[in-house]
PDB file of N, CA and C in Angstrom:
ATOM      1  N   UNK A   1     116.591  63.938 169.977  1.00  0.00           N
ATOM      2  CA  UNK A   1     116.453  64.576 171.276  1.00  0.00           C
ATOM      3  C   UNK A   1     116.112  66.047 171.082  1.00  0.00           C
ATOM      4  N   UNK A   2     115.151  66.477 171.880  1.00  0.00           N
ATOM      5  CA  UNK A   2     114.686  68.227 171.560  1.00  0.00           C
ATOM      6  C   UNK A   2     115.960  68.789 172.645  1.00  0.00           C
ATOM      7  N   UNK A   3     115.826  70.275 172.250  1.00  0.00           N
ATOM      8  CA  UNK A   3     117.113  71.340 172.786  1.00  0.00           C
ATOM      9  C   UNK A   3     116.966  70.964 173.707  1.00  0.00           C
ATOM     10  N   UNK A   4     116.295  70.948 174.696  1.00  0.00           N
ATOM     11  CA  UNK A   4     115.945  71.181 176.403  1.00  0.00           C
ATOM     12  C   UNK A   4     116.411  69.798 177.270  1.00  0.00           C
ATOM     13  N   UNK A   5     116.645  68.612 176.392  1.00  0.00           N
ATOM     14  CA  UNK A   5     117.533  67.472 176.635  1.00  0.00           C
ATOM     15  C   UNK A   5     118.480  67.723 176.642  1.00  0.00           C
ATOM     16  N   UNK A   6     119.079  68.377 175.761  1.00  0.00           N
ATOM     17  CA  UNK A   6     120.713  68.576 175.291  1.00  0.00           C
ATOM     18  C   UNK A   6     121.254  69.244 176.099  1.00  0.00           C
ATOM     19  N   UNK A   7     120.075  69.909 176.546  1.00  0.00           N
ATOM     20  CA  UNK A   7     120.910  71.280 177.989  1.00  0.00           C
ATOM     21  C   UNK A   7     120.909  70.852 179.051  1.00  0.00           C
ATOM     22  N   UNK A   8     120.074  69.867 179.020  1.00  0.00           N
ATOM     23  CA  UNK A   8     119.757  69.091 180.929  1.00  0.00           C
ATOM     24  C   UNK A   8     121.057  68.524 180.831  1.00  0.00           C
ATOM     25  N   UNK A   9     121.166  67.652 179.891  1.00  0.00           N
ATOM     26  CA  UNK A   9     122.421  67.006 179.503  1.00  0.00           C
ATOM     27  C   UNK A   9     123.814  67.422 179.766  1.00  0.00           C
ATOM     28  N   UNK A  10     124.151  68.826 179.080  1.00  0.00           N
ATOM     29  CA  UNK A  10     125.524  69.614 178.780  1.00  0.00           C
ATOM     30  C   UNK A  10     125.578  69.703 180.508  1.00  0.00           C
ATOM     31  N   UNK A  11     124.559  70.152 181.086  1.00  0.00           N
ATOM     32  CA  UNK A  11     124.416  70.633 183.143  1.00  0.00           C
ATOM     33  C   UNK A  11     125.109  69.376 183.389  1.00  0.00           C
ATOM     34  N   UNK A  12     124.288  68.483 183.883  1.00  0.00           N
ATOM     35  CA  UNK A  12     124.788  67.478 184.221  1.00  0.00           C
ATOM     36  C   UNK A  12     126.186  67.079 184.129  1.00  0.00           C
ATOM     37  N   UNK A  13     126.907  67.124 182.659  1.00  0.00           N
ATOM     38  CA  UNK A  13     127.676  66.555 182.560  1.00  0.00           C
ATOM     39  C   UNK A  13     129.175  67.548 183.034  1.00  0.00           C
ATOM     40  N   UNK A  14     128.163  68.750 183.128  1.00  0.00           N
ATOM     41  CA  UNK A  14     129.240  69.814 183.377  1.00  0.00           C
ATOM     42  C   UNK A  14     129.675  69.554 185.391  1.00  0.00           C
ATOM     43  N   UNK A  15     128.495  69.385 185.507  1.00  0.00           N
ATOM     44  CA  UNK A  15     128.735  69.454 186.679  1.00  0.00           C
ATOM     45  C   UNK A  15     129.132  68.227 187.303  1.00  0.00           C
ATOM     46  N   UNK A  16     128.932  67.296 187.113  1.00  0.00           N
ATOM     47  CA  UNK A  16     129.825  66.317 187.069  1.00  0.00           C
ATOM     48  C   UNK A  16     131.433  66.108 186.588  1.00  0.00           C
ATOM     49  N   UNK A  17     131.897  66.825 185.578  1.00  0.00           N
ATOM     50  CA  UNK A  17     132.983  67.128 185.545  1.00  0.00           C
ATOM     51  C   UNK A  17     133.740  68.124 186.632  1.00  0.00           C
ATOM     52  N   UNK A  18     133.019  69.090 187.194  1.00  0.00           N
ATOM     53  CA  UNK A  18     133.652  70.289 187.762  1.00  0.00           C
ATOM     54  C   UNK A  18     133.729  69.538 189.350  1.00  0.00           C
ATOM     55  N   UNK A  19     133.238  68.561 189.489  1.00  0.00           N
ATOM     56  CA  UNK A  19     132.995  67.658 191.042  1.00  0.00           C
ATOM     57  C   UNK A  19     133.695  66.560 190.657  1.00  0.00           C
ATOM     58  N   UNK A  20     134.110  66.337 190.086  1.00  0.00           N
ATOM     59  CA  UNK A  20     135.369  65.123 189.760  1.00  0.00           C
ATOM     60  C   UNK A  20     136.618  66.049 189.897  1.00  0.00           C
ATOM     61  N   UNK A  21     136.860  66.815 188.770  1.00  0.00           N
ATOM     62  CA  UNK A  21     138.282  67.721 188.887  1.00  0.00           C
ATOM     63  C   UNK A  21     138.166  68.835 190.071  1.00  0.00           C
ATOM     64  N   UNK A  22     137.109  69.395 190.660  1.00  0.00           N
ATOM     65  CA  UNK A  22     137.568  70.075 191.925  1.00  0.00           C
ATOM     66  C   UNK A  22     138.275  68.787 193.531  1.00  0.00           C
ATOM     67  N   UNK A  23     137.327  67.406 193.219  1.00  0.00           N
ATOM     68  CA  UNK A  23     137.547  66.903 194.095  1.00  0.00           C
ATOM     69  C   UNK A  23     139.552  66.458 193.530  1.00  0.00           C
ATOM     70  N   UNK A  24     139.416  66.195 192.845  1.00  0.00           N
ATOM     71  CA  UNK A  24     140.887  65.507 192.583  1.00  0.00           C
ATOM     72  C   UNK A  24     142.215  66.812 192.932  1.00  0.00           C
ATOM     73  N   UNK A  25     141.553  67.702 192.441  1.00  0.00           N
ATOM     74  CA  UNK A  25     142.695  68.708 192.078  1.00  0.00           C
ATOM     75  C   UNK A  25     142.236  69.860 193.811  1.00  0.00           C
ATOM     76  N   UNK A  26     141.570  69.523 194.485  1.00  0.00           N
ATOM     77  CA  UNK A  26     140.945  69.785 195.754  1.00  0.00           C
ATOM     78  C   UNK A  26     140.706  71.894 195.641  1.00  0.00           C
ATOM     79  N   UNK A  27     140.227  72.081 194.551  1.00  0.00           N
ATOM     80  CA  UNK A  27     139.752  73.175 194.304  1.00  0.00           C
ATOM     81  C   UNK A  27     138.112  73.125 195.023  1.00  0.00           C
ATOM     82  N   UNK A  28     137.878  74.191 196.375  1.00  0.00           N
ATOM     83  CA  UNK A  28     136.377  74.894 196.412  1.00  0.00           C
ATOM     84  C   UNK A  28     135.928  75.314 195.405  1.00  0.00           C
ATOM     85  N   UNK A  29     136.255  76.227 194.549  1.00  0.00           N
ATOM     86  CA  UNK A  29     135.997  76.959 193.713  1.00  0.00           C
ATOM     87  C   UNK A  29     135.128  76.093 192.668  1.00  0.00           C
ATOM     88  N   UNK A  30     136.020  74.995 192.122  1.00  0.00           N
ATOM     89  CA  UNK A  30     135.256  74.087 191.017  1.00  0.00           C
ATOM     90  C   UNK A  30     134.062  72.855 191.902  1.00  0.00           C
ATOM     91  N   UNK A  31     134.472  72.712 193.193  1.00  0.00           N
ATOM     92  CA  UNK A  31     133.361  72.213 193.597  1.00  0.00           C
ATOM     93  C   UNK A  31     131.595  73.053 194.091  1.00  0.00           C
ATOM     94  N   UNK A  32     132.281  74.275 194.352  1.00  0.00           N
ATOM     95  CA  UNK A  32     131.114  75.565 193.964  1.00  0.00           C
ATOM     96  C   UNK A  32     130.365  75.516 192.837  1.00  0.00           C
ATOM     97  N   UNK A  33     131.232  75.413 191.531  1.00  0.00           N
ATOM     98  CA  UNK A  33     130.693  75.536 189.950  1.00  0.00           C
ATOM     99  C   UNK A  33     130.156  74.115 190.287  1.00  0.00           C
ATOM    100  N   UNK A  34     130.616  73.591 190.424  1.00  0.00           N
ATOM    101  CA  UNK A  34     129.601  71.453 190.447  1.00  0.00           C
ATOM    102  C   UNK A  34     128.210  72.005 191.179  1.00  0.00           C
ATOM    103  N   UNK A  35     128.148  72.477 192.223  1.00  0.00           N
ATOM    104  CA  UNK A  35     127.061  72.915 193.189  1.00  0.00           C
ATOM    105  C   UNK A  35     126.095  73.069 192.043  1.00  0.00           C
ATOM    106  N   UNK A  36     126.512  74.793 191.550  1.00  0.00           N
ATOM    107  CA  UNK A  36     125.808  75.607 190.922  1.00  0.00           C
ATOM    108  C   UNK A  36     125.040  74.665 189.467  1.00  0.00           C
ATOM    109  N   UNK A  37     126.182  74.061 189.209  1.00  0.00           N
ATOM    110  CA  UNK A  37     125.588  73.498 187.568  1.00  0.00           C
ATOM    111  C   UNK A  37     124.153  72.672 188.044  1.00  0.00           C
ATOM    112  N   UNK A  38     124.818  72.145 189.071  1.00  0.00           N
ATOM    113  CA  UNK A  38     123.804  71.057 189.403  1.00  0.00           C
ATOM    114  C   UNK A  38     122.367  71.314 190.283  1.00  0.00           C
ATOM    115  N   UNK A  39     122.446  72.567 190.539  1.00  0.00           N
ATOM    116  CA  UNK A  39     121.503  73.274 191.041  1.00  0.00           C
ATOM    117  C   UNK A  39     120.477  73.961 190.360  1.00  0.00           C
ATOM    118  N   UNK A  40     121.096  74.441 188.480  1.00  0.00           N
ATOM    119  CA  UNK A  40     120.164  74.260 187.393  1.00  0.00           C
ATOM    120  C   UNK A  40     119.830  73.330 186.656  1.00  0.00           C
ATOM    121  N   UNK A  41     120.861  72.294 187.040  1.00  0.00           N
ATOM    122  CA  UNK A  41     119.786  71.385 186.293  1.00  0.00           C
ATOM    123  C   UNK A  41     118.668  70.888 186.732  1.00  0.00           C
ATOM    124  N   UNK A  42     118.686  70.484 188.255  1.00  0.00           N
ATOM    125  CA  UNK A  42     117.491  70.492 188.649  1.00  0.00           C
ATOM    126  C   UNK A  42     116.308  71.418 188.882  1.00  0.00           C
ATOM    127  N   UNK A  43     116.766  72.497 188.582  1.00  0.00           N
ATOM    128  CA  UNK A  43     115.823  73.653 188.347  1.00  0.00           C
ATOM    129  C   UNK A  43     114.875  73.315 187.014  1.00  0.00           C
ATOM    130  N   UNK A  44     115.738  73.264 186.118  1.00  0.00           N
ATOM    131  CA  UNK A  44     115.584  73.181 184.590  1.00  0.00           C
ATOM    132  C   UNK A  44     114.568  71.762 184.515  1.00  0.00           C
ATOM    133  N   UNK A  45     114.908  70.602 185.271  1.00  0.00           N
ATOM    134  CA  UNK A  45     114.609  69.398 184.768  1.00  0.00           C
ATOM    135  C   UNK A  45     112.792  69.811 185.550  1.00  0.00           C
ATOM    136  N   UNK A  46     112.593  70.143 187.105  1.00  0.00           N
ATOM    137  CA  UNK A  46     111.506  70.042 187.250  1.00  0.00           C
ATOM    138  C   UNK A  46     110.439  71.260 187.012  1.00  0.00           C
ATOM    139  N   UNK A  47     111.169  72.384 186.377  1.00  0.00           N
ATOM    140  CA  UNK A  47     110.552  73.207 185.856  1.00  0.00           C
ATOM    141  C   UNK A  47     109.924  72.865 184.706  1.00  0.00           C
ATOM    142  N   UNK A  48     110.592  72.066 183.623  1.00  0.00           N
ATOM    143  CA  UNK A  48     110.204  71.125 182.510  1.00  0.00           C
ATOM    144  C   UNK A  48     109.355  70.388 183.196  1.00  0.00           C
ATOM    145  N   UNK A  49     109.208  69.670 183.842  1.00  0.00           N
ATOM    146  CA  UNK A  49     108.059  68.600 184.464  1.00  0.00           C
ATOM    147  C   UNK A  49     106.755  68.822 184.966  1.00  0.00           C
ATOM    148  N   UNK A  50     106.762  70.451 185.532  1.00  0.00           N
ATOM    149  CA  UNK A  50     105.390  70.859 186.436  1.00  0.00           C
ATOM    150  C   UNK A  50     105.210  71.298 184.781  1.00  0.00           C
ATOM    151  N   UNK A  51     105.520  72.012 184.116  1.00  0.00           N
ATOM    152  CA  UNK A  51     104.857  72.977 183.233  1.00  0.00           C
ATOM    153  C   UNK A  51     104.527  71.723 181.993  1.00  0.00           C
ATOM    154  N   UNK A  52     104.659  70.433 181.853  1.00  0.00           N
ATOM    155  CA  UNK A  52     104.276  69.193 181.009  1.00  0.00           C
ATOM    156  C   UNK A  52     103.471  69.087 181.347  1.00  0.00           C
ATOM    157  N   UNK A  53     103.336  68.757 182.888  1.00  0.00           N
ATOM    158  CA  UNK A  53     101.836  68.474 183.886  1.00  0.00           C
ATOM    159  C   UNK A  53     100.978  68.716 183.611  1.00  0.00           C
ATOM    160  N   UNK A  54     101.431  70.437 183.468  1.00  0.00           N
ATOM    161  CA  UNK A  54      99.771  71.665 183.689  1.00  0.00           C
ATOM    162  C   UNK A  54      99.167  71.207 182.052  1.00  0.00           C
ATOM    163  N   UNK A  55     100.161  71.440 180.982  1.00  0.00           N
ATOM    164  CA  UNK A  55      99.298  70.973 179.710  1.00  0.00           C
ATOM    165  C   UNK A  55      98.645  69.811 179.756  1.00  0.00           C
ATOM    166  N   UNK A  56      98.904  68.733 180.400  1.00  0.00           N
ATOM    167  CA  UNK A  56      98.370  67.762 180.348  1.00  0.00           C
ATOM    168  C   UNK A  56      97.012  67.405 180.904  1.00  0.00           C
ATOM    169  N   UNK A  57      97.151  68.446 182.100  1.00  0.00           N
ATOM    170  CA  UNK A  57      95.634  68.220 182.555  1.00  0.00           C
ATOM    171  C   UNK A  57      94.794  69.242 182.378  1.00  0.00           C
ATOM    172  N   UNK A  58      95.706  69.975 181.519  1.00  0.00           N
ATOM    173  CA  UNK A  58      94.480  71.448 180.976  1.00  0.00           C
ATOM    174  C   UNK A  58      94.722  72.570 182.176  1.00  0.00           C
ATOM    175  N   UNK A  59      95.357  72.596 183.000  1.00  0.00           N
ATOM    176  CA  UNK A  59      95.512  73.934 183.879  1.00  0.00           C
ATOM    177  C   UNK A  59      96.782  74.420 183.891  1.00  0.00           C
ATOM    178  N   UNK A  60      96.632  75.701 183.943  1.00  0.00           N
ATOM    179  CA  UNK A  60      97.229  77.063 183.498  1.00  0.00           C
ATOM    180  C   UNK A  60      98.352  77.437 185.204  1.00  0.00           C
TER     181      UNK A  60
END
């Protein structure tokens, strides 16, 4: 797996943890951090995806 998996990965799993234990333990705060994690990973994942694109079809 290249770095940029491993990090989509670590997000995800982070934020999935912080939205399990804010919901259980009924912390905003850790359901905020779930928000946030999960708000770069999808940053991260389709920022990775347009910029695969552009090489692929040759535009900049």
């Amino acid at each position: 797996m290249q770095k940029h998996h491993w990090i989509l990965l670590a997000l995800l799993a982070l934020a999935a943890g912080s939205y399990a234990r804010g919901f259980l333990v009924g912390s905003v705060g850790l359901l905020a951090l779930g928000l946030l994690l999960e708000g770069a990973f999808w940053v991260r994942l389709l920022r990775r995806k347009s910029k695969s694109t552009n090489s692929v079809t040759g535009e900049n």
